[in-house]
Protein backbone atom coordinates (compact mmCIF):
# COMPACT_ATOMS: atom_id res chain seq x y z
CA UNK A 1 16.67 12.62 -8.24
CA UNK A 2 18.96 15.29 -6.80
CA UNK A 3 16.36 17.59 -7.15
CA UNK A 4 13.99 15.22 -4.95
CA UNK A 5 16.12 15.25 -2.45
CA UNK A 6 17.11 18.69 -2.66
CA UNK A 7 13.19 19.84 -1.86
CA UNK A 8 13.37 17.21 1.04
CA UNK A 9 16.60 18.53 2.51
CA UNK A 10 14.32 22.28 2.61
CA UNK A 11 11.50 20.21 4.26
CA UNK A 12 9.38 20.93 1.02
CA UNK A 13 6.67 17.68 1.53
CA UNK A 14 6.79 14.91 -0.57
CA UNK A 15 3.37 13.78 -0.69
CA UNK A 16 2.72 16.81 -2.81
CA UNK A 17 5.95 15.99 -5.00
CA UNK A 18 5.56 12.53 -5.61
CA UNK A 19 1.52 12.97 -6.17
CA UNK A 20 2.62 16.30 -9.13
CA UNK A 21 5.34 13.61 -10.61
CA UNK A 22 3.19 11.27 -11.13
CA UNK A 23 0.37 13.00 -12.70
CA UNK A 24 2.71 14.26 -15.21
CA UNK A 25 4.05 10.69 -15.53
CA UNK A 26 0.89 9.38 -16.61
CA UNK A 27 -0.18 12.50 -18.61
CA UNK A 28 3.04 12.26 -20.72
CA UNK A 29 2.51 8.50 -20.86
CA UNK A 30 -1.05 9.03 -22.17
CA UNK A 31 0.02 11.03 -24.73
CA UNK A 32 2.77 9.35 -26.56
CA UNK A 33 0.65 6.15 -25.92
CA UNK A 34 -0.09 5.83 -29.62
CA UNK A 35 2.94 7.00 -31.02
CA UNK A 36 4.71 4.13 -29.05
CA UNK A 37 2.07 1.86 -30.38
CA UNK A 38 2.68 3.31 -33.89
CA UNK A 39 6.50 3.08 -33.86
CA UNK A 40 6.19 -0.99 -32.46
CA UNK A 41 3.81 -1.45 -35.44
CA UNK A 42 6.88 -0.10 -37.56
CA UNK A 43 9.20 -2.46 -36.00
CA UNK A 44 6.92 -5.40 -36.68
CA UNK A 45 6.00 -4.37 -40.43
CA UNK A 46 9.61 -4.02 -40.72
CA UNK A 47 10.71 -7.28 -39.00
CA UNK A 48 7.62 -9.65 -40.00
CA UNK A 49 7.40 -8.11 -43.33
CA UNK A 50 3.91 -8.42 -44.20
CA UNK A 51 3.90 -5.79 -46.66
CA UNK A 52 6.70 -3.39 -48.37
CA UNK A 53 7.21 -0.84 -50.53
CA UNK A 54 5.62 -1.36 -54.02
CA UNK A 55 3.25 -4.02 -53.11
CA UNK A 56 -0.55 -3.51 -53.72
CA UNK A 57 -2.40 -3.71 -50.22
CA UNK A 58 -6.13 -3.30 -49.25
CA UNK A 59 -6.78 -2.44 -45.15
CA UNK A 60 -9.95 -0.98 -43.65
CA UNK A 61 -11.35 -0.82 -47.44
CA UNK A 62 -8.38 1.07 -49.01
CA UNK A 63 -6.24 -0.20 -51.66
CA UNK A 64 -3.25 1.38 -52.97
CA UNK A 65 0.49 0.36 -53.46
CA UNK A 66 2.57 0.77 -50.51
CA UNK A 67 5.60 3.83 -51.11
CA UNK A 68 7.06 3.58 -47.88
CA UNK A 69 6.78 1.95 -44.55
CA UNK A 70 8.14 4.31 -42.05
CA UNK A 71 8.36 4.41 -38.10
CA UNK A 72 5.34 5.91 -37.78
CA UNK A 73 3.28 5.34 -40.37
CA UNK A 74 3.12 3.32 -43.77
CA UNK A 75 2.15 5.71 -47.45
CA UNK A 76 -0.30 4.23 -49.70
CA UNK A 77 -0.84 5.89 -52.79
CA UNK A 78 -4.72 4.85 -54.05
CA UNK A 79 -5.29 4.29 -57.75
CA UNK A 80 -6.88 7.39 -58.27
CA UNK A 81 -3.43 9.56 -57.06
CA UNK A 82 -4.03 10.56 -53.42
CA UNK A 83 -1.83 10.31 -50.37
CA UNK A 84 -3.05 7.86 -47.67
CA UNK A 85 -1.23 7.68 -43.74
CA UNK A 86 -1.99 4.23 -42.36
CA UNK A 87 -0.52 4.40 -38.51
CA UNK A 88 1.82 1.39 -38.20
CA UNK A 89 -0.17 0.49 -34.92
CA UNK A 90 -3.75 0.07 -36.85
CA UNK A 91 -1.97 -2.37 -39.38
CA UNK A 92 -0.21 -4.69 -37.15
CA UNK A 93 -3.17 -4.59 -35.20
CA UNK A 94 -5.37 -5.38 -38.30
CA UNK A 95 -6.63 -7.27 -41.00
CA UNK A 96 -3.93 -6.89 -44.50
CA UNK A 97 -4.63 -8.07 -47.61
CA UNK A 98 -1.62 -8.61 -49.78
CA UNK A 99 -2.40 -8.47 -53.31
CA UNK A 100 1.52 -8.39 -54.57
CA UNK A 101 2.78 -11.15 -52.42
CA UNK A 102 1.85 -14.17 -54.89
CA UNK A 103 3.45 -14.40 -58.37
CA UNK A 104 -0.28 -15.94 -59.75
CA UNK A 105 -3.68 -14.54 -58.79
CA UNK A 106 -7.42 -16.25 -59.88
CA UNK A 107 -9.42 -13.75 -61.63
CA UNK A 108 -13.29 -14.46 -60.43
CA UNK A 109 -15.90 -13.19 -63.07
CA UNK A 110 -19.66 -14.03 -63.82
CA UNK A 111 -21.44 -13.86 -66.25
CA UNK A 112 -25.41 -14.43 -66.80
CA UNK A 113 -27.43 -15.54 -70.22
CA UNK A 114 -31.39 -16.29 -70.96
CA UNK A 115 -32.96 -19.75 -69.87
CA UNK A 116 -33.51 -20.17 -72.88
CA UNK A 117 -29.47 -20.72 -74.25
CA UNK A 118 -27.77 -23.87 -74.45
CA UNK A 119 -25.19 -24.36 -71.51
CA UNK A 120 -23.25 -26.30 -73.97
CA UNK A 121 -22.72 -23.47 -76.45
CA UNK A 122 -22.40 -20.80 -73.57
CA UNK A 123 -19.45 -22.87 -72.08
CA UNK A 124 -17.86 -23.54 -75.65
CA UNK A 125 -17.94 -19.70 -76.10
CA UNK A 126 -16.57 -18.71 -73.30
CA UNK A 127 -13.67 -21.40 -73.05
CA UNK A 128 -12.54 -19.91 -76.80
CA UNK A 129 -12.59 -16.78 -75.21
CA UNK A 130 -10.24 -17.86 -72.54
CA UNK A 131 -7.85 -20.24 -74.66
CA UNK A 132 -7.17 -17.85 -76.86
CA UNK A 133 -5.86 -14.84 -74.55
CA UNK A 134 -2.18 -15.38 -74.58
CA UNK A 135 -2.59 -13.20 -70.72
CA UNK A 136 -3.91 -16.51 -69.20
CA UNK A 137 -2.24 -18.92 -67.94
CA UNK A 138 -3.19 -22.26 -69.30
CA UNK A 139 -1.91 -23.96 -65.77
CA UNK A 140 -3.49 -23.81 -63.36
CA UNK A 141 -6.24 -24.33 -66.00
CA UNK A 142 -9.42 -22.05 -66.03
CA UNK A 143 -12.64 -23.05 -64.46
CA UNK A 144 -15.87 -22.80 -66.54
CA UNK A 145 -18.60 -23.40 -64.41
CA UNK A 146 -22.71 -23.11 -63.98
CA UNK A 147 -22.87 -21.42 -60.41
CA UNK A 148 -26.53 -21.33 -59.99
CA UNK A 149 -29.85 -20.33 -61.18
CA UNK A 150 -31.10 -16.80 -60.49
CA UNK A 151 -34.42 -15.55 -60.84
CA UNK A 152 -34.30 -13.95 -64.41
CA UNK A 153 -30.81 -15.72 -65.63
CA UNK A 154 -28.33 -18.66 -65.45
CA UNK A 155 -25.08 -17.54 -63.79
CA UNK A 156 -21.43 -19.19 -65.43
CA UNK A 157 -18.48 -18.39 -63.06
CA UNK A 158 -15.32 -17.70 -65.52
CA UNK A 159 -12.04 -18.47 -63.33
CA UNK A 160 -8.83 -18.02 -65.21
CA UNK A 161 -5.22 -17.72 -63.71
CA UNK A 162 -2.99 -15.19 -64.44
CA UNK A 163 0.35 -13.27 -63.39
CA UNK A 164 -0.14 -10.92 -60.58
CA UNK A 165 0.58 -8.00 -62.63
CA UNK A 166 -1.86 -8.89 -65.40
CA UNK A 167 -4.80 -9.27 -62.98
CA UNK A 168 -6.89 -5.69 -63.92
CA UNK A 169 -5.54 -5.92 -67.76
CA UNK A 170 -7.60 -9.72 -68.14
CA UNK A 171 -10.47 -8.55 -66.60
CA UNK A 172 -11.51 -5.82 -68.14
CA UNK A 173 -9.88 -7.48 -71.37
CA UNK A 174 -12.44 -10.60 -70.36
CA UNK A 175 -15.51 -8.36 -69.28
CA UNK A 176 -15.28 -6.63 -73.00
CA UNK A 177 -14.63 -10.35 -74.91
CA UNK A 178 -17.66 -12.03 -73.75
CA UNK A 179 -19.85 -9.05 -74.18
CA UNK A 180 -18.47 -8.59 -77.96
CA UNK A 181 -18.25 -12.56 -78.55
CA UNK A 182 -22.29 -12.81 -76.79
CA UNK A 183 -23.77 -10.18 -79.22
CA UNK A 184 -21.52 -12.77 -82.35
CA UNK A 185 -23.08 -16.03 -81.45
CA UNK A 186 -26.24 -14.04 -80.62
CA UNK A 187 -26.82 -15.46 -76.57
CA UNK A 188 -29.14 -13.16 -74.95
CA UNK A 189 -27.81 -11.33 -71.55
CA UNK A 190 -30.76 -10.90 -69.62
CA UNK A 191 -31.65 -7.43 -68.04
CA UNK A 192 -34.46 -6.61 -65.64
CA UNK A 193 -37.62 -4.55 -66.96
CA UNK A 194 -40.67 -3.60 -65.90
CA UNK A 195 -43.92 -4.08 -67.81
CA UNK A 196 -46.70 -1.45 -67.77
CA UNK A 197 -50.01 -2.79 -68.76
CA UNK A 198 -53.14 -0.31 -68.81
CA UNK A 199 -55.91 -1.60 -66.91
């Protein structure tokens, strides 16, 4: 200000003044446009508390467990060891998913057998895989269920519960089970093929 009126009391014009402050007020403003944006996201992750450190988060199609929420930005560190920079701004503007937040999640798994089986010994199979995994939790209890009819196979949806943490552990522990306990009680998983028939 005293340097405003300094170039007035020398006659130095305004117009000229005002018009060079003002550019550079908006050029400054333009740039640290997103940092501002970046540093209210901070304040609202930190506030509303959507996420924190050590939960498992997917945004934008990246999941990883959150090491830090800063001012700026929040770390993710993916499941395969790298480094990921989320600006604060993009996540309070976004979509979060939450994956730590609940103490229980649902595990959702199908699995498809011939035509040909009986539902009744599919379902029995499967539910003796289930009750007798100590990982799942018996309430709420799992759902065993004939989801539709596809073109080459019948389709079961396997639903168990299970603590947050043990989520990855049961299914891959269930994916394994019902492939082992199939090939036992010999129920045929369908697979496509192509016939070749010389003409």
């Amino acid at each position: 200000i005293v340097f405003v009126i300094f170039l007035s009391l020398i006659n130095v014009p305004m117009t000229s003044i005002i018009t060079i402050l003002g550019t550079a007020g908006l050029a400054v403003g333009l740039a640290v446009k997103d940092s501002l944006s970046n540093v209210a996201g901070g304040f609202i992750i930190l506030f509303a508390k959507p996420l924190k450190a050590g939960d498992v988060i997917e945004f934008n199609g990246v999941t990883g467990r959150v090491q830090k929420v800063g001012i700026l930005y929040t770390t993710l560190i993916t499941y395969d060891n790298a480094t990921v920079y989320i600006p604060n701004g993009k996540i309070s503007e976004g979509q979060i998913i939450n994956y730590s937040e609940q103490d229980i999640r649902r595990v959702d798994l199908e699995f498809s057998v011939s035509y040909s089986e009986s539902i009744d010994k599919v379902r029995g199979v499967l539910k003796n895989i289930v009750d007798n995994y100590d990982r799942i939790l018996k309430d709420p209890p799992c759902d065993i269920l004939l989801a539709r009819h596809d073109d080459s196979a019948i389709v079961f949806y396997v639903r168990p519960w299970v603590k947050t943490e043990d989520y990855w552990a049961v299914n891959f522990y269930l994916k394994e089970e019902v492939k082992r306990e199939f090939d036992k009680n010999n129920i045929e998983i369908p697979f496509n093929q192509l016939d070749v028939h010389n003409v």
